[in-house]
N, C-alpha and C. Protein backbone atom coordinates (compact mmCIF):
# COMPACT_ATOMS: atom_id res chain seq x y z
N UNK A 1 2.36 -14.50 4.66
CA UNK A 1 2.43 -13.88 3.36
C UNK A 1 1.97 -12.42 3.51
N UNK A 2 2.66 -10.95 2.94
CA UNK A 2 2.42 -10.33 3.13
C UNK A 2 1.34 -9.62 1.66
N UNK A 3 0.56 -8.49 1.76
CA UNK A 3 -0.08 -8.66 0.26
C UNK A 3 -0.31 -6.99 0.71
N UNK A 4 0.14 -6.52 -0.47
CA UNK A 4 -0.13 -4.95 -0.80
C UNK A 4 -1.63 -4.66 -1.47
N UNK A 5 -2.61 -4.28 -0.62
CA UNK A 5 -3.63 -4.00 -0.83
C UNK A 5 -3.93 -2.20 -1.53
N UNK A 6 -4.20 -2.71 -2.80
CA UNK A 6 -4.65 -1.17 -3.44
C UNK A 6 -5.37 -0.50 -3.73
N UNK A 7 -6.02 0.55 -3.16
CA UNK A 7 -7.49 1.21 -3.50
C UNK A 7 -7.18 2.26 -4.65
N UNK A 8 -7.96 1.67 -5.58
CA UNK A 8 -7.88 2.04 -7.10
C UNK A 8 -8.44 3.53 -7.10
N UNK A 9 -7.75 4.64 -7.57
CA UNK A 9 -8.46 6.18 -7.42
C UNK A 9 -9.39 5.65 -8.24
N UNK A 10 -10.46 7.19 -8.43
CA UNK A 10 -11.34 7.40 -8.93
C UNK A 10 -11.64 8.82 -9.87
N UNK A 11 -12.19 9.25 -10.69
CA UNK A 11 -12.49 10.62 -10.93
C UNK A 11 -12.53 11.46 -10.22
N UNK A 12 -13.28 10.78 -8.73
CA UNK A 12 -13.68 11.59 -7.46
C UNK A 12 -12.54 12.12 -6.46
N UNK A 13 -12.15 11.18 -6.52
CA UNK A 13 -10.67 10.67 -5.73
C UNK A 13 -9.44 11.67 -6.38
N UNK A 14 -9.06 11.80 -7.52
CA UNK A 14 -8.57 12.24 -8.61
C UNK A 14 -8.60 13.87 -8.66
N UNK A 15 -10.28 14.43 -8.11
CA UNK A 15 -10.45 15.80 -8.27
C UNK A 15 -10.51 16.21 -6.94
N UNK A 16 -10.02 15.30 -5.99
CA UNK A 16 -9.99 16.01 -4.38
C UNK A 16 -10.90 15.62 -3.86
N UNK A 17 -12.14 14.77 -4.13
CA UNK A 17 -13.05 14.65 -3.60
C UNK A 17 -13.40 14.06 -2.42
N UNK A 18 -13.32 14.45 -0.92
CA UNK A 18 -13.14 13.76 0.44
C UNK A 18 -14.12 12.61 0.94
N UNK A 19 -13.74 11.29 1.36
CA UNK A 19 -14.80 10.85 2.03
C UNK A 19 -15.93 11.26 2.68
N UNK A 20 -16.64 10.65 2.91
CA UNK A 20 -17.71 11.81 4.13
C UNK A 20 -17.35 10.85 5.38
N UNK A 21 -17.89 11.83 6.41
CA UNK A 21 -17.69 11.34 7.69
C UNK A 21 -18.49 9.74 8.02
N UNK A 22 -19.52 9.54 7.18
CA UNK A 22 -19.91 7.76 7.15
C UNK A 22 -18.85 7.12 6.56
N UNK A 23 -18.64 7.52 5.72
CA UNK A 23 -17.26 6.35 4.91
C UNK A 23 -15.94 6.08 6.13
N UNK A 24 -15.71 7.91 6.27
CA UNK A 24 -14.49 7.69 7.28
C UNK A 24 -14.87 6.75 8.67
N UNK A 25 -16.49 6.53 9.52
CA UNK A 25 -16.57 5.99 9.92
C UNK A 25 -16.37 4.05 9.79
N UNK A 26 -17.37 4.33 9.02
CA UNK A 26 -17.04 2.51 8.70
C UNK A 26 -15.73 2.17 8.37
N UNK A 27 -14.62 2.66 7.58
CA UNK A 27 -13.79 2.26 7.17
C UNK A 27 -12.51 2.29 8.57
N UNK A 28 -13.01 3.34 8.98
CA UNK A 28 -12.14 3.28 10.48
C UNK A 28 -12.20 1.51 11.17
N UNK A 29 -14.08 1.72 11.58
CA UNK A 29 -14.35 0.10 12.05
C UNK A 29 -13.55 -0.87 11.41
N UNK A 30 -13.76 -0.86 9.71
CA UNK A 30 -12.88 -1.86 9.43
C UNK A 30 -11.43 -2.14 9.26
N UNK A 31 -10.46 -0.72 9.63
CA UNK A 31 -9.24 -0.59 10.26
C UNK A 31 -9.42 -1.70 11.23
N UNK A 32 -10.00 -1.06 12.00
CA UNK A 32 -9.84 -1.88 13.38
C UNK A 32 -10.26 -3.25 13.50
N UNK A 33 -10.51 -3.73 12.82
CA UNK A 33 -11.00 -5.43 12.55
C UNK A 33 -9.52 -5.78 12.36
N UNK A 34 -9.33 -5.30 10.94
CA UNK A 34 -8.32 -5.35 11.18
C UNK A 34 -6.80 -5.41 11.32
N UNK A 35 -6.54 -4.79 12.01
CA UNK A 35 -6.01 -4.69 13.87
C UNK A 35 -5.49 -5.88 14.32
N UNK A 36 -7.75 -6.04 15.24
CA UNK A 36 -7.78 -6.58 16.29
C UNK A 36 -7.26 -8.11 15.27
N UNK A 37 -7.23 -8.52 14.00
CA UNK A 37 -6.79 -10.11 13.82
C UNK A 37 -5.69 -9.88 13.39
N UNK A 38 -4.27 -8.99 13.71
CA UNK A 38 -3.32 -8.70 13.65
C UNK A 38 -3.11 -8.91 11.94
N UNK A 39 -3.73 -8.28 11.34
CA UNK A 39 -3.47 -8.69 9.76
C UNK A 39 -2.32 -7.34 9.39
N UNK A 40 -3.73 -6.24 9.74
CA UNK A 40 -2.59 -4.94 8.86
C UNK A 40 -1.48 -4.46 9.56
N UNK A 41 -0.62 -4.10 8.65
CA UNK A 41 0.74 -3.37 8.80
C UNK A 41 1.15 -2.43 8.87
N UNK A 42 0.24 -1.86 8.15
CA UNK A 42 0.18 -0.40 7.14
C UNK A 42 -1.15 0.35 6.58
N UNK A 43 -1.30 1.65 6.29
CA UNK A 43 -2.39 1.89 5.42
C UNK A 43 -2.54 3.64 5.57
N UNK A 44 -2.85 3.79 4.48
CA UNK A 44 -2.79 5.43 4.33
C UNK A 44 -3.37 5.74 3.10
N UNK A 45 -4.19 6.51 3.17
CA UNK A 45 -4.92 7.16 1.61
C UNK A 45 -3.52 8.36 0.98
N UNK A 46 -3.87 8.47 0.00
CA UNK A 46 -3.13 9.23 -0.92
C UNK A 46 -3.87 10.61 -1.63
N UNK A 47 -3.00 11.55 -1.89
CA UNK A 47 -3.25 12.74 -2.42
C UNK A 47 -3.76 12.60 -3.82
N UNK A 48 -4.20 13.37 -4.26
CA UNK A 48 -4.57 12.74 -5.60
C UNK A 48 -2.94 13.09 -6.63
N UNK A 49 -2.84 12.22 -7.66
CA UNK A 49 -2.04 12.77 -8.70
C UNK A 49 -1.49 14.19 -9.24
N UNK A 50 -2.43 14.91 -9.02
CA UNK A 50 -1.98 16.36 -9.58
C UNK A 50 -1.19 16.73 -8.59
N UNK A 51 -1.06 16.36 -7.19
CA UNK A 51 -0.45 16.78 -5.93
C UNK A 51 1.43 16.21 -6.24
N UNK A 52 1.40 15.30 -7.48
CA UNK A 52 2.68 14.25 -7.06
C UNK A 52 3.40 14.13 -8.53
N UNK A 53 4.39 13.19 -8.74
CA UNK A 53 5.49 13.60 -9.64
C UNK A 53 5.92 12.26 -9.44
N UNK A 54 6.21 11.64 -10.98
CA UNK A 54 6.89 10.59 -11.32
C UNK A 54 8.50 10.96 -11.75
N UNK A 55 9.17 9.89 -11.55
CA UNK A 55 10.64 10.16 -12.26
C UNK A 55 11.35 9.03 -13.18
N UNK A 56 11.04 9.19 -14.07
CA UNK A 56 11.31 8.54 -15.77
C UNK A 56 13.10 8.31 -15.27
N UNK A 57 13.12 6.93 -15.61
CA UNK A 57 14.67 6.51 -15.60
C UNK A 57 14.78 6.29 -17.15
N UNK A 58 15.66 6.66 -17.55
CA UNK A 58 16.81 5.83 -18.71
C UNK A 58 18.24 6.22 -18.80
N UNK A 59 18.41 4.92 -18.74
CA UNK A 59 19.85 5.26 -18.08
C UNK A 59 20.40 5.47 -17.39
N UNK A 60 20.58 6.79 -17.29
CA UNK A 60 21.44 7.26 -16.41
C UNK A 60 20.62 8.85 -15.75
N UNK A 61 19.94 8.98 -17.17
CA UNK A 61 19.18 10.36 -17.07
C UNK A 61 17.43 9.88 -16.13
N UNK A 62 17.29 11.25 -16.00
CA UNK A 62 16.21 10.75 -14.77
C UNK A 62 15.41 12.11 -15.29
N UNK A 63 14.47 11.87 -15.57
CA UNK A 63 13.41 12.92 -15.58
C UNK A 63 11.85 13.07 -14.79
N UNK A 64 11.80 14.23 -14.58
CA UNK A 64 10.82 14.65 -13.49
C UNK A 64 9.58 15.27 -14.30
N UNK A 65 8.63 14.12 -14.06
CA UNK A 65 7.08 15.00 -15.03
C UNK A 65 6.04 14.90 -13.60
N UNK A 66 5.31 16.40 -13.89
CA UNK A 66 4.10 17.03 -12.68
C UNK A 66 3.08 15.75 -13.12
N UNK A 67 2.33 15.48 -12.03
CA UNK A 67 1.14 15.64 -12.31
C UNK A 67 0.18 16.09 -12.49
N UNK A 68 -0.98 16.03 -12.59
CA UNK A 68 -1.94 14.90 -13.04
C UNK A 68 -1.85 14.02 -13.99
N UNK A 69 -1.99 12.86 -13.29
CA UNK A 69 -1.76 11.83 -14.43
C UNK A 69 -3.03 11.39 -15.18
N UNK A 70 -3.08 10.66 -16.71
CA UNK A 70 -4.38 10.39 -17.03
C UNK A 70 -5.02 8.97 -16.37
N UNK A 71 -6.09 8.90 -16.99
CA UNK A 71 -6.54 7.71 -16.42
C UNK A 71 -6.74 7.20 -15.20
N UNK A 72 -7.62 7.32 -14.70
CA UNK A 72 -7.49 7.48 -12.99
C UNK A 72 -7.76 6.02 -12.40
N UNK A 73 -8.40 5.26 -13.20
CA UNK A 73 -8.57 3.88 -12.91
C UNK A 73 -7.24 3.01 -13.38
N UNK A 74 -6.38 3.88 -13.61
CA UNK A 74 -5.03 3.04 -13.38
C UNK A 74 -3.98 3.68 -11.99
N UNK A 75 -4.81 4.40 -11.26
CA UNK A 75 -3.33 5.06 -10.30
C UNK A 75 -4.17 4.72 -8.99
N UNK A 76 -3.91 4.99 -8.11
CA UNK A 76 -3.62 4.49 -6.71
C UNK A 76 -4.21 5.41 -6.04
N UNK A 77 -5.20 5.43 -5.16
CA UNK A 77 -5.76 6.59 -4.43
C UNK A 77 -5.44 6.24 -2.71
N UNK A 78 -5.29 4.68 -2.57
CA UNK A 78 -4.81 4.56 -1.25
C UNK A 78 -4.06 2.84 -1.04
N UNK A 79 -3.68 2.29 0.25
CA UNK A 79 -3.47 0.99 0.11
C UNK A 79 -3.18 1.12 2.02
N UNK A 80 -3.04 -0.77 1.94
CA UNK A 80 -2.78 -1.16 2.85
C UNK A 80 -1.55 -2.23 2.91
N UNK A 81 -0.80 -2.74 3.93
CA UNK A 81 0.55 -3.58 3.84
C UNK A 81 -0.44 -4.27 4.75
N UNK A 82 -0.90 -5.84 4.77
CA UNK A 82 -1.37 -6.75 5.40
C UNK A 82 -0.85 -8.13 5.51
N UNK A 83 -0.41 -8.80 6.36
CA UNK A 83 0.25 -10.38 6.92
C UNK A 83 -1.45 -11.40 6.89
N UNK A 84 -1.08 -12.13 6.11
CA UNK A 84 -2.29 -13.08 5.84
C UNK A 84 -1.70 -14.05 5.85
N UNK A 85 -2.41 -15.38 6.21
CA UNK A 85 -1.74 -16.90 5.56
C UNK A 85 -2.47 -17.21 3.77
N UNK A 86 -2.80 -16.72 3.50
CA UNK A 86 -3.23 -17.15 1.92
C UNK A 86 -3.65 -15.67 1.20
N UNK A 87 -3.78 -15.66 -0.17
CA UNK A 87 -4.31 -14.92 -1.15
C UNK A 87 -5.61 -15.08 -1.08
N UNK A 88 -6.23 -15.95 -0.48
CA UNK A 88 -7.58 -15.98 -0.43
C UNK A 88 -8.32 -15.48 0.75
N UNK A 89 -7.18 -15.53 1.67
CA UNK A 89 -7.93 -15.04 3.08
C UNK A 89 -7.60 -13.08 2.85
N UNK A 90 -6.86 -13.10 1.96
CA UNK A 90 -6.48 -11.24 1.59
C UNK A 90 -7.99 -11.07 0.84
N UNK A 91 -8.37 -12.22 -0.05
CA UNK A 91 -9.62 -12.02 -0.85
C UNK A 91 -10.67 -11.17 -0.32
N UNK A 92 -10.91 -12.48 1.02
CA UNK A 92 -12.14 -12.05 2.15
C UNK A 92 -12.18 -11.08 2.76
N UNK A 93 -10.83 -10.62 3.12
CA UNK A 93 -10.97 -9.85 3.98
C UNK A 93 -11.21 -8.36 3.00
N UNK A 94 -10.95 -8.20 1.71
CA UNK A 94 -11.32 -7.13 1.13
C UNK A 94 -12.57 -6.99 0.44
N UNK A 95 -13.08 -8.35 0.40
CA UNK A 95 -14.54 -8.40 0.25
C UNK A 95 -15.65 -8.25 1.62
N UNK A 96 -15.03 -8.21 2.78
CA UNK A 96 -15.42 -7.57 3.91
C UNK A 96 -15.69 -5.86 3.99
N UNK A 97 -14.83 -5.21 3.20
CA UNK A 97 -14.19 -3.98 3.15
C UNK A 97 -15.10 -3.19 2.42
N UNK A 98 -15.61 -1.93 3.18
CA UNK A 98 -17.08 -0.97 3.02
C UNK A 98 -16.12 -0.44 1.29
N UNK A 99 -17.40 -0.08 0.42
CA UNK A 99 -16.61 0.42 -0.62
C UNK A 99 -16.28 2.17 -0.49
N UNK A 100 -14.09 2.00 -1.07
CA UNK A 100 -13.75 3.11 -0.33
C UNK A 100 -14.00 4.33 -1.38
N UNK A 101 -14.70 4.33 -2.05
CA UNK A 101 -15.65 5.50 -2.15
C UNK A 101 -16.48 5.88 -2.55
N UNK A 102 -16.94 6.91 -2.77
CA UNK A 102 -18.66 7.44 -2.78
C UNK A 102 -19.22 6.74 -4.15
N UNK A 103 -18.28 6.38 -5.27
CA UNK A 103 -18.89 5.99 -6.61
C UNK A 103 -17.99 4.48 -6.69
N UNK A 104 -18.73 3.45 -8.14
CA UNK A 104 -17.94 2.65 -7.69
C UNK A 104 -16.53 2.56 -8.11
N UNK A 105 -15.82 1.35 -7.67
CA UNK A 105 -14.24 1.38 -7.48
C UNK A 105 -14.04 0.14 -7.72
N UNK A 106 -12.72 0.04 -7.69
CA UNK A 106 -11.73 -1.06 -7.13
C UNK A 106 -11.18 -1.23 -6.17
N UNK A 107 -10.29 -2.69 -5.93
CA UNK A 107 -9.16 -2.90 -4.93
C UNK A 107 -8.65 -3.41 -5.61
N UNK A 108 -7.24 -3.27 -5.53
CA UNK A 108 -6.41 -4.47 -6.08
C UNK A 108 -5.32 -5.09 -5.43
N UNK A 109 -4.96 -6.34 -5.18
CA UNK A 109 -4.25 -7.12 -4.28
C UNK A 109 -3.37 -8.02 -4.85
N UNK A 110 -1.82 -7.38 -4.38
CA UNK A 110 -0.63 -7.73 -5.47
C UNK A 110 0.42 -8.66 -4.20
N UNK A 111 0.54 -9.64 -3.95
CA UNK A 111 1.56 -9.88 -3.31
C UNK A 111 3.14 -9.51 -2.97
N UNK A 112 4.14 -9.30 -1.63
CA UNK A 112 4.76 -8.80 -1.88
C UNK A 112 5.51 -10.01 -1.62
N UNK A 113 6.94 -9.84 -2.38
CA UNK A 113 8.02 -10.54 -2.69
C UNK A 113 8.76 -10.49 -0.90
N UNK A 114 8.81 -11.97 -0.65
CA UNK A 114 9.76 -12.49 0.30
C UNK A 114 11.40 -12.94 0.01
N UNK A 115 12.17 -12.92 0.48
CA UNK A 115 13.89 -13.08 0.44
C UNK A 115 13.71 -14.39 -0.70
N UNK A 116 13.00 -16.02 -0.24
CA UNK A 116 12.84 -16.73 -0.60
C UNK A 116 11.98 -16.51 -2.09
N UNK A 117 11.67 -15.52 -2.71
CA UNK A 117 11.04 -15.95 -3.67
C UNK A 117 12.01 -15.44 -4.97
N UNK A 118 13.16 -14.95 -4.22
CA UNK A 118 14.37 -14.41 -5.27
C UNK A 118 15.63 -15.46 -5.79
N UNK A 119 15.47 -16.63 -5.10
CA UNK A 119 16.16 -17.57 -5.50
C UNK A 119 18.25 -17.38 -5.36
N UNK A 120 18.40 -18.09 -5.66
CA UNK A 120 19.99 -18.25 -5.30
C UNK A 120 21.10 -16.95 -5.59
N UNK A 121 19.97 -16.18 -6.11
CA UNK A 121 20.62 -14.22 -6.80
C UNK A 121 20.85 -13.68 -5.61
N UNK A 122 19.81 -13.81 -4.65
CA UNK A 122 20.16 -12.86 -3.16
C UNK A 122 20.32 -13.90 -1.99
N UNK A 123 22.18 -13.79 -2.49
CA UNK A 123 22.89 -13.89 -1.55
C UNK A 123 22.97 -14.26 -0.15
N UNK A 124 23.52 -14.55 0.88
CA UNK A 124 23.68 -14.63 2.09
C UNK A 124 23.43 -13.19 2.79
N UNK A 125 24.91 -12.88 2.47
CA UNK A 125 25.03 -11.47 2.35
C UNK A 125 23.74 -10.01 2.29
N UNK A 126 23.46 -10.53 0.99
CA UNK A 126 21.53 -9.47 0.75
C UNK A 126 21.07 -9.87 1.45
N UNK A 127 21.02 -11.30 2.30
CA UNK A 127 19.54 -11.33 3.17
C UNK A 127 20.01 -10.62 4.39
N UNK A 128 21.29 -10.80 4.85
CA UNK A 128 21.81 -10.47 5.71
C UNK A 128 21.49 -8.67 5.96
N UNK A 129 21.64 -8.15 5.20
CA UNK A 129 21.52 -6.53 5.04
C UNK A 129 20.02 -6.44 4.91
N UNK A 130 19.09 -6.88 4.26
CA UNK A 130 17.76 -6.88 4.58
C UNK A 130 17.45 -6.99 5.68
N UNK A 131 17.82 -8.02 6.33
CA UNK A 131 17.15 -8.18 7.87
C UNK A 131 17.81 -7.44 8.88
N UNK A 132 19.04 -6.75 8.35
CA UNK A 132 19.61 -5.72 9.74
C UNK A 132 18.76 -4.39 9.55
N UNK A 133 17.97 -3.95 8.16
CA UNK A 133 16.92 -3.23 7.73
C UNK A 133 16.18 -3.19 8.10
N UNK A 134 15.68 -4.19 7.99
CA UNK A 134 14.30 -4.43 8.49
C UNK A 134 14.32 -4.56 10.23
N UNK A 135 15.34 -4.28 11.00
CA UNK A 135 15.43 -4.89 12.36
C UNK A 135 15.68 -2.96 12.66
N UNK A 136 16.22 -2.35 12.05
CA UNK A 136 16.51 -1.13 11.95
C UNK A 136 15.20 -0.21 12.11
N UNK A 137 14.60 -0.72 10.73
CA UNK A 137 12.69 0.05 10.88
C UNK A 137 12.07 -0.52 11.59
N UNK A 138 12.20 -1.83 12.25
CA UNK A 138 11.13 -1.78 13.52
C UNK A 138 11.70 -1.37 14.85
N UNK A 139 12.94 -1.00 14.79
CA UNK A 139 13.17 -0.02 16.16
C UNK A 139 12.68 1.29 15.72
N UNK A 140 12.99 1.74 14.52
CA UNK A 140 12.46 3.07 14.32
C UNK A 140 10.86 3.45 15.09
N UNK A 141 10.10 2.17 14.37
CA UNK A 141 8.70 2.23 14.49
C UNK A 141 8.33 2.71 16.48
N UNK A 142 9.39 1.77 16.71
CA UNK A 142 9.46 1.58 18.29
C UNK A 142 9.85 2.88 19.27
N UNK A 143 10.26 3.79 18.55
CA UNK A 143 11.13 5.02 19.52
C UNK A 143 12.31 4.62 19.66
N UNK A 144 13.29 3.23 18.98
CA UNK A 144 14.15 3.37 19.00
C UNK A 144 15.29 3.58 18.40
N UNK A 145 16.60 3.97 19.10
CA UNK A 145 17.33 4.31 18.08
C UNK A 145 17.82 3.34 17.10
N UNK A 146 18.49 3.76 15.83
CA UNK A 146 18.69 2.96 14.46
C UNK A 146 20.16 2.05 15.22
N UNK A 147 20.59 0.70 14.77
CA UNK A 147 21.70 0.25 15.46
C UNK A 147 22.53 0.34 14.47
């Protein structure tokens, strides 16, 4: 099961405010945990909001608004892509996890949707093109070329 792990911004987070070199330490260590139990996939902190830009669909029309967005305990300051066997072992392992920043915070942990959880809508066909995708970005990942 894969589970999109989300580190909830902050005010701090929000106004640029950088880890310090203890945070970046421990949180490195707990990169590397893990790692070493082949969980994570992924993971990268984020710019704050004022740096970034949403795009409003209706329809057909698409509109582009700047940031800063309000409310900072609703937007995203960082995340991780992690392979777990349960929602509960994603639990632990983020209750393991140094808090990611200087004031307190959140995490939040959303599961991501597998081929199988879309039911008889996606096709042979869709899975088929997903997985030549997905076989595509892990050569990418690899140095290799796209097939």
């Amino acid at each position: 099961m894969r589970f999109m792990i989300l580190v909830k911004a902050t005010k701090g987070s929000e106004a640029g405010v950088m880890p310090s070199k203890a945070l970046f330490a421990e949180m490195g260590r707990f990169n590397e945990a893990l790692v070493k139990a082949g969980i994570m996939l992924a993971g990268e902190g984020l710019h704050p909001s004022s740096k970034g830009v949403r795009v409003r669909f209706s329809g057909t029309e698409r509109t582009v608004i700047e940031g800063p967005f309000a409310n900072p305990d609703e937007l995203v300051a960082g995340f991780w892509l992690w392979q777990v066997n349960s929602r509960e072992e994603a639990i632990e392992w983020v209750k393991r996890c140094p808090n990611p920043m200087p004031e307190d915070s959140e995490i939040e942990i959303r599961q991501v949707f597998e081929a199988d959880d879309f039911g008889a809508e996606f096709s042979p066909e869709l899975r088929e093109q997903e997985e030549r995708l997905r076989a595509q970005i892990a050569g990418k990942d690899q140095g290799l070329p796209p097939q």
